[in-house]
PDB file of N, CA and C in Angstrom:
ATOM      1  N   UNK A   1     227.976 -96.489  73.449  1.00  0.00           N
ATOM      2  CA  UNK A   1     228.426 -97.121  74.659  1.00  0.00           C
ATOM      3  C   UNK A   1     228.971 -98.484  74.294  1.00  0.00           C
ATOM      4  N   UNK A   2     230.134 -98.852  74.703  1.00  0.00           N
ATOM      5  CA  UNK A   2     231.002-100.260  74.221  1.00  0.00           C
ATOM      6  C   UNK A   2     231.283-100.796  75.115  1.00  0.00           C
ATOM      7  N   UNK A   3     231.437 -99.712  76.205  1.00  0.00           N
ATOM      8  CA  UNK A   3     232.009-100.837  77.673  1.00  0.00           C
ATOM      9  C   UNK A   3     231.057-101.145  78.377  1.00  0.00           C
ATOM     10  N   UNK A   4     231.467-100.723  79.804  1.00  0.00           N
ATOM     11  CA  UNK A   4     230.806-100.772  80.975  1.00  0.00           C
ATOM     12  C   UNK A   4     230.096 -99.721  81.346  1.00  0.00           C
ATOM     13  N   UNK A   5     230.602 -98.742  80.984  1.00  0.00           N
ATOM     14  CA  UNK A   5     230.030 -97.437  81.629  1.00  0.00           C
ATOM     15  C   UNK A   5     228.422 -97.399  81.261  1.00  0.00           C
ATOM     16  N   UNK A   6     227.871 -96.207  82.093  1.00  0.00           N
ATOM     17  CA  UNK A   6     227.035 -95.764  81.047  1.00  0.00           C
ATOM     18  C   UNK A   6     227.159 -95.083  79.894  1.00  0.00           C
ATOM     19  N   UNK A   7     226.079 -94.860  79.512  1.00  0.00           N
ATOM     20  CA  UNK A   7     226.075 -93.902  77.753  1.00  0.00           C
ATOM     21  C   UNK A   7     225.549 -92.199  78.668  1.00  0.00           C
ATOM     22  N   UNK A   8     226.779 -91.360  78.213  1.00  0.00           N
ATOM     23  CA  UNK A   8     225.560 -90.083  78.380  1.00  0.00           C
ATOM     24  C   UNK A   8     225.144 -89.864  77.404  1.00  0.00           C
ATOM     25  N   UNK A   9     224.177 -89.293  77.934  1.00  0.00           N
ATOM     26  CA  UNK A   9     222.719 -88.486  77.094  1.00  0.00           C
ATOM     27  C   UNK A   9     223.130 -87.178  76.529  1.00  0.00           C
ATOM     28  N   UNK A  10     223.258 -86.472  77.815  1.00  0.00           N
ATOM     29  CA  UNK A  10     223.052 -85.006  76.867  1.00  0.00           C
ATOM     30  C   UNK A  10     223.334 -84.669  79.039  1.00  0.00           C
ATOM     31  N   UNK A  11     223.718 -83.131  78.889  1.00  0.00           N
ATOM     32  CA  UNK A  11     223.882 -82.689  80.417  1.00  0.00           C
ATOM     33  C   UNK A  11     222.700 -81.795  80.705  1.00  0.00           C
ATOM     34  N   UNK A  12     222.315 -82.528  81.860  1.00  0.00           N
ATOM     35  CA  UNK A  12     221.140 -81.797  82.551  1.00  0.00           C
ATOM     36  C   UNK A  12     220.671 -80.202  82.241  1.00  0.00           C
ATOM     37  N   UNK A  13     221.894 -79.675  82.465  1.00  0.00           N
ATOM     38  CA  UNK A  13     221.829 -77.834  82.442  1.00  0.00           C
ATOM     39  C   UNK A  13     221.138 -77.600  80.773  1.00  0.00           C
ATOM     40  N   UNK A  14     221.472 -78.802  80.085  1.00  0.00           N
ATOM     41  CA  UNK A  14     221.373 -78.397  78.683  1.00  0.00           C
ATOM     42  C   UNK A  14     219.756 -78.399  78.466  1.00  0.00           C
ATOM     43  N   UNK A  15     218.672 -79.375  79.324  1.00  0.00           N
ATOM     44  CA  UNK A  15     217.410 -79.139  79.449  1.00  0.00           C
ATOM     45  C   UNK A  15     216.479 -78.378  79.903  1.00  0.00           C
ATOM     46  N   UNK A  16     215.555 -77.911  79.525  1.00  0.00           N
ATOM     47  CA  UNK A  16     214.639 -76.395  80.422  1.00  0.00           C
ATOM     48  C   UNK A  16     213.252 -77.779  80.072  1.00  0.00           C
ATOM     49  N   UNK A  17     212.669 -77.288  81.182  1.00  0.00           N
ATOM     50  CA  UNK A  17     211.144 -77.652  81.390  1.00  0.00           C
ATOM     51  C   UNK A  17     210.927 -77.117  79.940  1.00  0.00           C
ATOM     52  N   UNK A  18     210.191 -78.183  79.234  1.00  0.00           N
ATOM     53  CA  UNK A  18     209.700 -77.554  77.785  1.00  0.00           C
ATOM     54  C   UNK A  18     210.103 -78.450  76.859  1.00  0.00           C
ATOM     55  N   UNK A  19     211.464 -78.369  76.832  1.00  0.00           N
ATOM     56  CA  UNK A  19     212.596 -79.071  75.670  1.00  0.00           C
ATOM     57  C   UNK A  19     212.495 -80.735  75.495  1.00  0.00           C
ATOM     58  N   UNK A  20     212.854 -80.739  74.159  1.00  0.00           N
ATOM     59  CA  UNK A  20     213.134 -82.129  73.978  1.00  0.00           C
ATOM     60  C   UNK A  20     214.681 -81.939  73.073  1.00  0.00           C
ATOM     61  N   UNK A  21     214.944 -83.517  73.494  1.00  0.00           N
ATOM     62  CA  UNK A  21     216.381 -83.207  72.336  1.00  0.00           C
ATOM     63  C   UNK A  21     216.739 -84.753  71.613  1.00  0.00           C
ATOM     64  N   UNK A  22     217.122 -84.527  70.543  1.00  0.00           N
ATOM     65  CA  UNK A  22     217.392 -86.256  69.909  1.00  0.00           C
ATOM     66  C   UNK A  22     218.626 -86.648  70.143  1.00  0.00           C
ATOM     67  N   UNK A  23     218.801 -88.084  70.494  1.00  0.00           N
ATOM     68  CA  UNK A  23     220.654 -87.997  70.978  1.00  0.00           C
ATOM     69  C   UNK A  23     220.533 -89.652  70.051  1.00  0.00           C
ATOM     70  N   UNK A  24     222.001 -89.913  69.579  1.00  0.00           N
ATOM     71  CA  UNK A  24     222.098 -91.324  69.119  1.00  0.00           C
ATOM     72  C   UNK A  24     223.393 -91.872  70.192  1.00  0.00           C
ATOM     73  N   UNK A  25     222.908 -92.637  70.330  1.00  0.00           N
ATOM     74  CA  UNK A  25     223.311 -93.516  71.588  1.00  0.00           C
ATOM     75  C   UNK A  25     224.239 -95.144  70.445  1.00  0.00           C
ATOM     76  N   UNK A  26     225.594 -94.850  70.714  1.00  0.00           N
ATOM     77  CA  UNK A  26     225.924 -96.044  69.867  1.00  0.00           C
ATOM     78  C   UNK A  26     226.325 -97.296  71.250  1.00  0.00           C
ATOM     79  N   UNK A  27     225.663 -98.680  70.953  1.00  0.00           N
ATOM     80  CA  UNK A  27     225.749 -99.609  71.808  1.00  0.00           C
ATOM     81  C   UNK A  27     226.105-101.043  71.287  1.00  0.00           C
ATOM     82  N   UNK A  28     227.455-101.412  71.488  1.00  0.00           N
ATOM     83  CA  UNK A  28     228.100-102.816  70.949  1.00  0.00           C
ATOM     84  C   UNK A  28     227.735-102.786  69.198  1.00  0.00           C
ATOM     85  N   UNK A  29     228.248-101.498  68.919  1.00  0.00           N
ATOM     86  CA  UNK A  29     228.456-101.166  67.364  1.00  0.00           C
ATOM     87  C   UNK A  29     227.196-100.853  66.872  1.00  0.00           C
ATOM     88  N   UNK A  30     226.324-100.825  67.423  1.00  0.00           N
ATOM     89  CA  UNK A  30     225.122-100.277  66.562  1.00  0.00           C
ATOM     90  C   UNK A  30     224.841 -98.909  66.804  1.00  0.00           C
ATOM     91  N   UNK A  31     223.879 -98.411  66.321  1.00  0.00           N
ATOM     92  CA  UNK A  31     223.638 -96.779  66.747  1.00  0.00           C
ATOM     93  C   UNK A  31     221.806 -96.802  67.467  1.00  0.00           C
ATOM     94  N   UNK A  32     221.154 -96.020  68.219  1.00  0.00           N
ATOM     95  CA  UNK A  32     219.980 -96.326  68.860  1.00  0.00           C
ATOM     96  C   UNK A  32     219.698 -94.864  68.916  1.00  0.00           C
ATOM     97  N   UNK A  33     218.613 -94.066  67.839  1.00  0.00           N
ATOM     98  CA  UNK A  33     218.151 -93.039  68.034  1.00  0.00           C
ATOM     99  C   UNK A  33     217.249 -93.268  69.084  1.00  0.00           C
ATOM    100  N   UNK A  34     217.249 -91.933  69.663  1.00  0.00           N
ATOM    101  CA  UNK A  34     216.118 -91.823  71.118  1.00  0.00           C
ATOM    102  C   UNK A  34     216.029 -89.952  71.168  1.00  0.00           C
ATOM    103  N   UNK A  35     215.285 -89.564  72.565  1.00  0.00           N
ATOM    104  CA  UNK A  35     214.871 -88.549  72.780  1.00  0.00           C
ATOM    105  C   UNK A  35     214.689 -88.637  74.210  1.00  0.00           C
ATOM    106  N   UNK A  36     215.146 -87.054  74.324  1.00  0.00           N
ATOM    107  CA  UNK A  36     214.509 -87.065  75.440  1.00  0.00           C
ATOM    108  C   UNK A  36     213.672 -85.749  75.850  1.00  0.00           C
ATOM    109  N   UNK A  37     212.978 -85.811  76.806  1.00  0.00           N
ATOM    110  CA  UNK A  37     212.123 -84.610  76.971  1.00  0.00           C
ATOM    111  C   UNK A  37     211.883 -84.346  78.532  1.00  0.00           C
ATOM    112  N   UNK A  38     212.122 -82.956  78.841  1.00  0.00           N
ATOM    113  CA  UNK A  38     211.949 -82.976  80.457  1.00  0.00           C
ATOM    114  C   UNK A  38     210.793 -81.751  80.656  1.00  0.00           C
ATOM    115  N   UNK A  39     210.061 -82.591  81.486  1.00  0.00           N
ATOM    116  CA  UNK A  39     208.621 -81.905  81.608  1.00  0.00           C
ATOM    117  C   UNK A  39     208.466 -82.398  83.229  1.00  0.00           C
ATOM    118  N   UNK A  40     208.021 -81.239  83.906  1.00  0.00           N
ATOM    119  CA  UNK A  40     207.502 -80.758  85.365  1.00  0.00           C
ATOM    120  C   UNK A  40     208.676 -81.109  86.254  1.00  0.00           C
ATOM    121  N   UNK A  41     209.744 -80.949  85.521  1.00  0.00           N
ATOM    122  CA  UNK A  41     211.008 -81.043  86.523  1.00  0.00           C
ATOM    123  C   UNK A  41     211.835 -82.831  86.312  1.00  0.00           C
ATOM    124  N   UNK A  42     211.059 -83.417  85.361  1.00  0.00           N
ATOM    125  CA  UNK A  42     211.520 -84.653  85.333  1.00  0.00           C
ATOM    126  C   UNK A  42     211.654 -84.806  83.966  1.00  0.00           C
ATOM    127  N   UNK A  43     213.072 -86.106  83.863  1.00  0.00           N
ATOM    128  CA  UNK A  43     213.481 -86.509  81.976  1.00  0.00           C
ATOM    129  C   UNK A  43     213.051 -87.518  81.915  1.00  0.00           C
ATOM    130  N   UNK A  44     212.369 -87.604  80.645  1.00  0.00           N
ATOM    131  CA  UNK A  44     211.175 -88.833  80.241  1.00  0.00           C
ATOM    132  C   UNK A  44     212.718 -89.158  78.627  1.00  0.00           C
ATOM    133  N   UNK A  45     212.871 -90.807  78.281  1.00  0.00           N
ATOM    134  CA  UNK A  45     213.710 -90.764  77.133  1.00  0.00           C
ATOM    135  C   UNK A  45     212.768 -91.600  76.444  1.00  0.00           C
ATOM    136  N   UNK A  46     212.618 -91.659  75.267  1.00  0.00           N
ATOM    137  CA  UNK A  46     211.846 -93.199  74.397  1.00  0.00           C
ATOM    138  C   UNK A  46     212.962 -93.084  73.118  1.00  0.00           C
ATOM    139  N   UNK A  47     212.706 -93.972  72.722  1.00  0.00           N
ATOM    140  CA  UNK A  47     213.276 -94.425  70.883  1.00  0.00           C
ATOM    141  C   UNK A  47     212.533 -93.755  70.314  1.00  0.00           C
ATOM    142  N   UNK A  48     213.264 -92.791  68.936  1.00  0.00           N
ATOM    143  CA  UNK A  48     212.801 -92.092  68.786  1.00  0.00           C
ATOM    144  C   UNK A  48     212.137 -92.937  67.224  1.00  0.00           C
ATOM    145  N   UNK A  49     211.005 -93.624  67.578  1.00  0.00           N
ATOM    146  CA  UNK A  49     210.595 -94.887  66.649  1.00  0.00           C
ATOM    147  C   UNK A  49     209.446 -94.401  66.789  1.00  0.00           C
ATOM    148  N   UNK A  50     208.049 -94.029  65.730  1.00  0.00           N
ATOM    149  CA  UNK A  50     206.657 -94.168  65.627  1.00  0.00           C
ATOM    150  C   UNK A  50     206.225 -95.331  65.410  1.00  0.00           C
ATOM    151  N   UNK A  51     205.559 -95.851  66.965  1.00  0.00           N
ATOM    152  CA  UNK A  51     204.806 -97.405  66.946  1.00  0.00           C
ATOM    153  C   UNK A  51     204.189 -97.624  65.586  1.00  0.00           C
ATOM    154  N   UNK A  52     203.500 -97.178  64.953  1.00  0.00           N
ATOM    155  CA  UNK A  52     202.982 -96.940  63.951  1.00  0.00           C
ATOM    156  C   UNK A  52     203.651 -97.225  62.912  1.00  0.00           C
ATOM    157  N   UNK A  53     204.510 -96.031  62.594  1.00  0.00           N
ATOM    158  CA  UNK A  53     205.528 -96.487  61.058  1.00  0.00           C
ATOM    159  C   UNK A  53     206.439 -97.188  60.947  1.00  0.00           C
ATOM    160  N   UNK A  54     207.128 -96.927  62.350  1.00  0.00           N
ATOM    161  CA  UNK A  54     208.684 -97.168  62.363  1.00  0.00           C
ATOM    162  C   UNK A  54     209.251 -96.208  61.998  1.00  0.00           C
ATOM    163  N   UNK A  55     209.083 -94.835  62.035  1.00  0.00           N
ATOM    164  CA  UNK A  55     209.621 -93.498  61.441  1.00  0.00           C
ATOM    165  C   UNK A  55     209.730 -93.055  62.183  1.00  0.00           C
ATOM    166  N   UNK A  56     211.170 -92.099  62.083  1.00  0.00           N
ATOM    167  CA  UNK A  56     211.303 -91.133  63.608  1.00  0.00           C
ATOM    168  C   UNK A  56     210.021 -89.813  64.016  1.00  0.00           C
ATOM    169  N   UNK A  57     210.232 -89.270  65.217  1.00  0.00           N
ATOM    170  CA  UNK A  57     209.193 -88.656  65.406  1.00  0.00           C
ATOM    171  C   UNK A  57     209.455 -86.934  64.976  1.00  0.00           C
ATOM    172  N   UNK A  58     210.356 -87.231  65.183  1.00  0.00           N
ATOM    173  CA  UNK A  58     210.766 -85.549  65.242  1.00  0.00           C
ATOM    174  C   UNK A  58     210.401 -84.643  63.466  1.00  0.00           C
ATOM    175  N   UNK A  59     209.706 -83.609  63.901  1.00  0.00           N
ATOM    176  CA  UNK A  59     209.872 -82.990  62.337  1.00  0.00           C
ATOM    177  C   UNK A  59     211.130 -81.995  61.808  1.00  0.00           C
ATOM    178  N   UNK A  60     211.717 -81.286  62.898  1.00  0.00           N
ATOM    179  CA  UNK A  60     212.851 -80.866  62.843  1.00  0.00           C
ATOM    180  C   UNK A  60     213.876 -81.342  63.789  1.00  0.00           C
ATOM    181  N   UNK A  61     215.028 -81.328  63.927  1.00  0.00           N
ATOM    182  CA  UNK A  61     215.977 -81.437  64.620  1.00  0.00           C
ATOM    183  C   UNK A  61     215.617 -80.714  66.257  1.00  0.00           C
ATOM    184  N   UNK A  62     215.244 -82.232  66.998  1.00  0.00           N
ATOM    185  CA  UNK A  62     214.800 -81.489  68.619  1.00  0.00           C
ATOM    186  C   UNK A  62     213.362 -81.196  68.777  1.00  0.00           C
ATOM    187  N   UNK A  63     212.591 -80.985  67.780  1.00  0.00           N
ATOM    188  CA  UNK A  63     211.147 -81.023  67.950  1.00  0.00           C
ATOM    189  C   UNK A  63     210.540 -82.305  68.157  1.00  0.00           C
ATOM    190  N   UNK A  64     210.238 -82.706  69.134  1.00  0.00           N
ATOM    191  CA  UNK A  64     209.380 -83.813  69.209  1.00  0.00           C
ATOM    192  C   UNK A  64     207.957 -83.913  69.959  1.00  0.00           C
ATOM    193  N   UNK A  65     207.960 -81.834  70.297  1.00  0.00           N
ATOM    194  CA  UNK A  65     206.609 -81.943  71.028  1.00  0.00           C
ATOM    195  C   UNK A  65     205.322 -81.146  70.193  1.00  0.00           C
ATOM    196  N   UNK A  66     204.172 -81.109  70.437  1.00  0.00           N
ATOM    197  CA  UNK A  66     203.116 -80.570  69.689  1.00  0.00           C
ATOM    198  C   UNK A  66     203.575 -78.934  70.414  1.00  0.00           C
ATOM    199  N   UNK A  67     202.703 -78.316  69.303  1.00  0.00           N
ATOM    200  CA  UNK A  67     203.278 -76.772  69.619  1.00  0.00           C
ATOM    201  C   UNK A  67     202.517 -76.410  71.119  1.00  0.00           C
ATOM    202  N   UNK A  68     202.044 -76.858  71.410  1.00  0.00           N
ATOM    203  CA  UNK A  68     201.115 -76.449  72.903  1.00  0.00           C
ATOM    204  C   UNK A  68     202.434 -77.076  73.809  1.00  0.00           C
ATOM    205  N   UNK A  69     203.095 -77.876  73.907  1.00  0.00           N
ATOM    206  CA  UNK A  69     204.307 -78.498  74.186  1.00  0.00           C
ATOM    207  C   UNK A  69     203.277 -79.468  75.461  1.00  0.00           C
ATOM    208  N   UNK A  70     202.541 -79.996  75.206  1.00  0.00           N
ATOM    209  CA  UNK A  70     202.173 -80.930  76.651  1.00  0.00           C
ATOM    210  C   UNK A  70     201.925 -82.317  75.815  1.00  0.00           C
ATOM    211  N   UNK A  71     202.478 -82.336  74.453  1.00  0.00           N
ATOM    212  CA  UNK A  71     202.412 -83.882  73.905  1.00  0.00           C
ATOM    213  C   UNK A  71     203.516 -83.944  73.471  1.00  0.00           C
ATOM    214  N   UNK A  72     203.788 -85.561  72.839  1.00  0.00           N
ATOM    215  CA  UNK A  72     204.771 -85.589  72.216  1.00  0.00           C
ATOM    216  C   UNK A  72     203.957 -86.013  70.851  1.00  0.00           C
ATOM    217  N   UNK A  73     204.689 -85.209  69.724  1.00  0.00           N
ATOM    218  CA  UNK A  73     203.950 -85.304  68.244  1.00  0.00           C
ATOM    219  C   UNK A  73     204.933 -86.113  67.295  1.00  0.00           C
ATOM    220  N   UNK A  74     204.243 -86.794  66.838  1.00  0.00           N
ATOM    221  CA  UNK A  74     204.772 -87.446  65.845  1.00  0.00           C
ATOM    222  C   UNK A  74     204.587 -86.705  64.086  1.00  0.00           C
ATOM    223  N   UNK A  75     205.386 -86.283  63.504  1.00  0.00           N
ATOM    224  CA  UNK A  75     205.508 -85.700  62.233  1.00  0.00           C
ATOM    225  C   UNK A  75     205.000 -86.336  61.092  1.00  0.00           C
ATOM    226  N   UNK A  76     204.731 -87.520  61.359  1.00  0.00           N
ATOM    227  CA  UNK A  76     204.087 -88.001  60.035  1.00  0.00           C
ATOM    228  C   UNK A  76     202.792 -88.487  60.141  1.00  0.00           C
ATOM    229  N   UNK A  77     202.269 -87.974  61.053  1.00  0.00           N
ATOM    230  CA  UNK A  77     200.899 -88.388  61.155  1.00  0.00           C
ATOM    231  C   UNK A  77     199.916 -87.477  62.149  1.00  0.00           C
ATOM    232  N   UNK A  78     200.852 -86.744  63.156  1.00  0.00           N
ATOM    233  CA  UNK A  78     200.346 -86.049  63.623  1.00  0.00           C
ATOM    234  C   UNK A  78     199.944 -86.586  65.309  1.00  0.00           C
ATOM    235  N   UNK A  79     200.219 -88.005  65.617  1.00  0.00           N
ATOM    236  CA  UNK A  79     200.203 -88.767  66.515  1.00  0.00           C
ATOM    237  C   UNK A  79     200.287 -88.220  67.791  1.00  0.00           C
ATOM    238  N   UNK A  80     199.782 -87.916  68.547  1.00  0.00           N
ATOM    239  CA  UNK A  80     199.934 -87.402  70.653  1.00  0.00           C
ATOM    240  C   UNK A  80     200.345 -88.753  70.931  1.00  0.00           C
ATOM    241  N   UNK A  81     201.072 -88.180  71.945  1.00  0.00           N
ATOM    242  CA  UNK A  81     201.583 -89.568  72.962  1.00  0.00           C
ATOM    243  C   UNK A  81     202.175 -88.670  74.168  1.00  0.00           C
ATOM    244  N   UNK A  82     201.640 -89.353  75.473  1.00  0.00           N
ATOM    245  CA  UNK A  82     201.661 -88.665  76.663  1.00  0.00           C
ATOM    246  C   UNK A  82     203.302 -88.412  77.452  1.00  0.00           C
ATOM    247  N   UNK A  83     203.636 -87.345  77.445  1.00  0.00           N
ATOM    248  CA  UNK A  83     205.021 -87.455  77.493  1.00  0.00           C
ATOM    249  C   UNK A  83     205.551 -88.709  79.200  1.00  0.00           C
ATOM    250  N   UNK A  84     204.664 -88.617  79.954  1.00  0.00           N
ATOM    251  CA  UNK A  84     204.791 -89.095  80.912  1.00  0.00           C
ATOM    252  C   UNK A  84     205.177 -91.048  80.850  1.00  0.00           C
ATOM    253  N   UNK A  85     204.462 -91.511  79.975  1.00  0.00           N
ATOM    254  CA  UNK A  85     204.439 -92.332  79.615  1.00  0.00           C
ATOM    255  C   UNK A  85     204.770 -93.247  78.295  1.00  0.00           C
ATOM    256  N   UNK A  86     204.262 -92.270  77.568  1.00  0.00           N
ATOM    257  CA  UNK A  86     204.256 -92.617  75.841  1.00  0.00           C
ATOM    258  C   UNK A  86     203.329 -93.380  75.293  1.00  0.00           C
ATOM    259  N   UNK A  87     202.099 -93.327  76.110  1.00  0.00           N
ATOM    260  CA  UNK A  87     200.819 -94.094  75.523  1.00  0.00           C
ATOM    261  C   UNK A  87     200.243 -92.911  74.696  1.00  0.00           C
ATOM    262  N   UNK A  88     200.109 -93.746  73.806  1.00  0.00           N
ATOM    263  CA  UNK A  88     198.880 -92.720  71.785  1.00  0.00           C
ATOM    264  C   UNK A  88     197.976 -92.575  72.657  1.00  0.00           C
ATOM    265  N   UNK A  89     197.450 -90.998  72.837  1.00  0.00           N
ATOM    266  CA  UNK A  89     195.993 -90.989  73.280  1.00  0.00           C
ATOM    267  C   UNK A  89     195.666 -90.307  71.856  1.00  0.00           C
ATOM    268  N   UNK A  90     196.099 -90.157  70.645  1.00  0.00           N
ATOM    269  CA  UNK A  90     195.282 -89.735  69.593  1.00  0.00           C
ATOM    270  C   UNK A  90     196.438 -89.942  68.435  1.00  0.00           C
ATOM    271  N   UNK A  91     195.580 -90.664  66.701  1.00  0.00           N
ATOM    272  CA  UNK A  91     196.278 -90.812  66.025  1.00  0.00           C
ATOM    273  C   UNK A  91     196.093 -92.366  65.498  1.00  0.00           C
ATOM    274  N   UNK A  92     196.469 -93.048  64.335  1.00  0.00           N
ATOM    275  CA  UNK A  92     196.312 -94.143  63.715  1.00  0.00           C
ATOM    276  C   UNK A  92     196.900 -95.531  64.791  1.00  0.00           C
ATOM    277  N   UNK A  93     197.786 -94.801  65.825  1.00  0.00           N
ATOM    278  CA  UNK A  93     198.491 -95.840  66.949  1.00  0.00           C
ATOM    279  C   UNK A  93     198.049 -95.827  68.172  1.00  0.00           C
ATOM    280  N   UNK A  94     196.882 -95.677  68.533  1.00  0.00           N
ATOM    281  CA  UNK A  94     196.023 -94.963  69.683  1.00  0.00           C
ATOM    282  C   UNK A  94     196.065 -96.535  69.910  1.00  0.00           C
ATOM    283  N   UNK A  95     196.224 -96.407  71.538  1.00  0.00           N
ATOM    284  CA  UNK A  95     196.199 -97.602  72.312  1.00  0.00           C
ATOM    285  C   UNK A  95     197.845 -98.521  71.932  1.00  0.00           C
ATOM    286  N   UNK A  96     198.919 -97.859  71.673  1.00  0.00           N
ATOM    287  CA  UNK A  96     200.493 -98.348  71.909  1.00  0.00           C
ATOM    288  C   UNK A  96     201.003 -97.203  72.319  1.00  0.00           C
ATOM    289  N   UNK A  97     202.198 -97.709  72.461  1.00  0.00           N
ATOM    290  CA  UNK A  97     203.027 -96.512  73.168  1.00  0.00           C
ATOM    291  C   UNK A  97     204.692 -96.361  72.850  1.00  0.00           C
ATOM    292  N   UNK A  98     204.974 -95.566  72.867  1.00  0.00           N
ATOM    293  CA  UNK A  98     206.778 -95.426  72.593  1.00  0.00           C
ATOM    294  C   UNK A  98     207.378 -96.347  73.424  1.00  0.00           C
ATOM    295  N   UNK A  99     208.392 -96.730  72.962  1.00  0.00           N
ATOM    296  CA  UNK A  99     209.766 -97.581  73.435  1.00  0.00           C
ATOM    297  C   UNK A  99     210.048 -96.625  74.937  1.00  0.00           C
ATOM    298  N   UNK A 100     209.560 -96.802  75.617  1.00  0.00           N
ATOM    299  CA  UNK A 100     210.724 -95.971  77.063  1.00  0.00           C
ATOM    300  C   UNK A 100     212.093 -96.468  77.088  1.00  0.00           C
ATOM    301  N   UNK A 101     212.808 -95.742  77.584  1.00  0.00           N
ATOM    302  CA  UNK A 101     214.101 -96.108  77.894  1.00  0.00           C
ATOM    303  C   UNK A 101     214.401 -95.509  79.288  1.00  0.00           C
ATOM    304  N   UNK A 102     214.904 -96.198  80.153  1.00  0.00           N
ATOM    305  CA  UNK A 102     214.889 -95.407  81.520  1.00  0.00           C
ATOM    306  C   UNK A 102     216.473 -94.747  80.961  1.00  0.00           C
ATOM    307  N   UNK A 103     216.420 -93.658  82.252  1.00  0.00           N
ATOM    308  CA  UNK A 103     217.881 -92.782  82.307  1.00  0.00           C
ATOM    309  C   UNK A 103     218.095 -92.552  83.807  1.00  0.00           C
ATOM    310  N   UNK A 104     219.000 -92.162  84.232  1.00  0.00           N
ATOM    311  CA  UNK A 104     219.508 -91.562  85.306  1.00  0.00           C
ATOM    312  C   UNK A 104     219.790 -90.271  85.070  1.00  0.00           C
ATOM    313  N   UNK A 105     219.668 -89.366  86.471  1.00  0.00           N
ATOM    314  CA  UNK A 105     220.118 -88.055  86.421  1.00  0.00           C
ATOM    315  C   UNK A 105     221.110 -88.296  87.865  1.00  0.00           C
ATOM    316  N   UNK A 106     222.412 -88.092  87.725  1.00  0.00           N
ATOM    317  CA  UNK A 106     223.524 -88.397  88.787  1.00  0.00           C
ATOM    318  C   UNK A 106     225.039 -87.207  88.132  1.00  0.00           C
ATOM    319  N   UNK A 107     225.341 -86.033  89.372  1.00  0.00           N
ATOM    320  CA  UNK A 107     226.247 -85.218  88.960  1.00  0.00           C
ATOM    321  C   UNK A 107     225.873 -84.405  87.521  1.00  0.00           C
ATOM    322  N   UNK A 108     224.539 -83.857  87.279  1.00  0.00           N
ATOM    323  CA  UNK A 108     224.257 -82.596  86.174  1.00  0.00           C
ATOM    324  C   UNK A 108     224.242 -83.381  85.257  1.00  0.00           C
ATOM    325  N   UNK A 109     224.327 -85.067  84.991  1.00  0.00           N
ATOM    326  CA  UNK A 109     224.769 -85.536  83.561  1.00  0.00           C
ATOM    327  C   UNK A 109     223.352 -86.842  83.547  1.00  0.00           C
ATOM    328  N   UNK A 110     222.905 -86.733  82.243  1.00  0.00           N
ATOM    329  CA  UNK A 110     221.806 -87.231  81.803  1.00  0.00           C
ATOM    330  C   UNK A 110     222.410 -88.691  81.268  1.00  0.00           C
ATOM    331  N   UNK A 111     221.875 -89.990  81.879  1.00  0.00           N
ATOM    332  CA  UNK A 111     222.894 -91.349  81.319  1.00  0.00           C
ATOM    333  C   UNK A 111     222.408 -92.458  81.222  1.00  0.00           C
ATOM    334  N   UNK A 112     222.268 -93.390  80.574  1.00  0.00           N
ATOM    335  CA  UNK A 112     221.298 -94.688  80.202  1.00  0.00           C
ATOM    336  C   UNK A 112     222.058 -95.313  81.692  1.00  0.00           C
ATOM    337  N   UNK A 113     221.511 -96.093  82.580  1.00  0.00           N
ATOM    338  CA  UNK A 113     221.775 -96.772  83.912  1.00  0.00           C
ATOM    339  C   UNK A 113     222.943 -97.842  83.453  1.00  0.00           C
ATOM    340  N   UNK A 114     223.975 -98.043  84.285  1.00  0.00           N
ATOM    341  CA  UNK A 114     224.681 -98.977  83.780  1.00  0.00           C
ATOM    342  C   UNK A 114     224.138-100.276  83.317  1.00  0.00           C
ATOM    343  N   UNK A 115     224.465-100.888  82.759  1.00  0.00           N
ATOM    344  CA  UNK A 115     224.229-102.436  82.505  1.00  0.00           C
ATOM    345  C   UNK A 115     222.955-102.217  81.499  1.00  0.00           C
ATOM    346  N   UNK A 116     222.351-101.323  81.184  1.00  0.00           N
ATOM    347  CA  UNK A 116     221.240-101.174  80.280  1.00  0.00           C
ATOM    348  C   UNK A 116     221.476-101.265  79.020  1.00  0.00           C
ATOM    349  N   UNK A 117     220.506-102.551  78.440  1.00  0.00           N
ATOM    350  CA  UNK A 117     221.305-103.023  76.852  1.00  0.00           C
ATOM    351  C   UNK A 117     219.582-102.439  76.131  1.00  0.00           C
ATOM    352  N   UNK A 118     220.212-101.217  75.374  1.00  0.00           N
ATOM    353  CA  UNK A 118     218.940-101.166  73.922  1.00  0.00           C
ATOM    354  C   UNK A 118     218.334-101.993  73.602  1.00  0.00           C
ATOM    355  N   UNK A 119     217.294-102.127  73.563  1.00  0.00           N
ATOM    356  CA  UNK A 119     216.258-103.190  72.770  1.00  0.00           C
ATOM    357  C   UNK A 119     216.455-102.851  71.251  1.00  0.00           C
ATOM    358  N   UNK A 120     216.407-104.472  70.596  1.00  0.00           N
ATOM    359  CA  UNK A 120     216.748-104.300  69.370  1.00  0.00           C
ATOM    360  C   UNK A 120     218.439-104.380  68.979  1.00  0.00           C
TER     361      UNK A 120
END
């Protein structure tokens, strides 16, 4: 994202209750890995950053949830974090939480809110 607009994400239809997906979001020349994940009908996004390492979370491309799919897992440690929120309820980072990033859902298309500058 360079201008004004927003950044899209990824398009709504492209999410099922369940899924997560990794998107890089480029903002005033930098690049900003994130994720997103839509669970009970709603899209939750964070940086896709382990409070902990600083390492992304995902172990494959789009996996970012524990196989029961009601956490979000971190790959190098094995870390839960509540998709709702992104607070560690288990793991070496217990008691922090993921970077949120809010999004909008407006016309089927998944989009960082205008005027929203990446942290970092």
């Amino acid at each position: 994202m360079s201008g004004p607009f927003p950044a899209i994400i990824c398009k709504l239809a492209e999410l099922h209750d369940g899924d997560s997906r990794g998107v890089t979001v480029e903002q005033d020349g930098k690049l900003h890995d994130l994720f997103v994940v839509m669970h009970a009908g709603r899209v939750f996004a964070y940086l896709n950053r382990c409070p902990h390492t600083g390492a992304p979370l995902d172990w494959a491309p789009d996996r970012f949830l524990s196989l029961d799919g009601r956490h979000i897992q971190c790959a190098n440690h094995a870390a839960l974090f509540r998709i709702e929120d992104g607070a560690c309820i288990a793991g070496p980072c217990h008691g922090n939480a993921l970077a949120a990033v809010p999004v909008e859902v407006s016309e089927g298309v998944v989009r960082l809110p205008s005027g929203y500058r990446m942290p970092g």
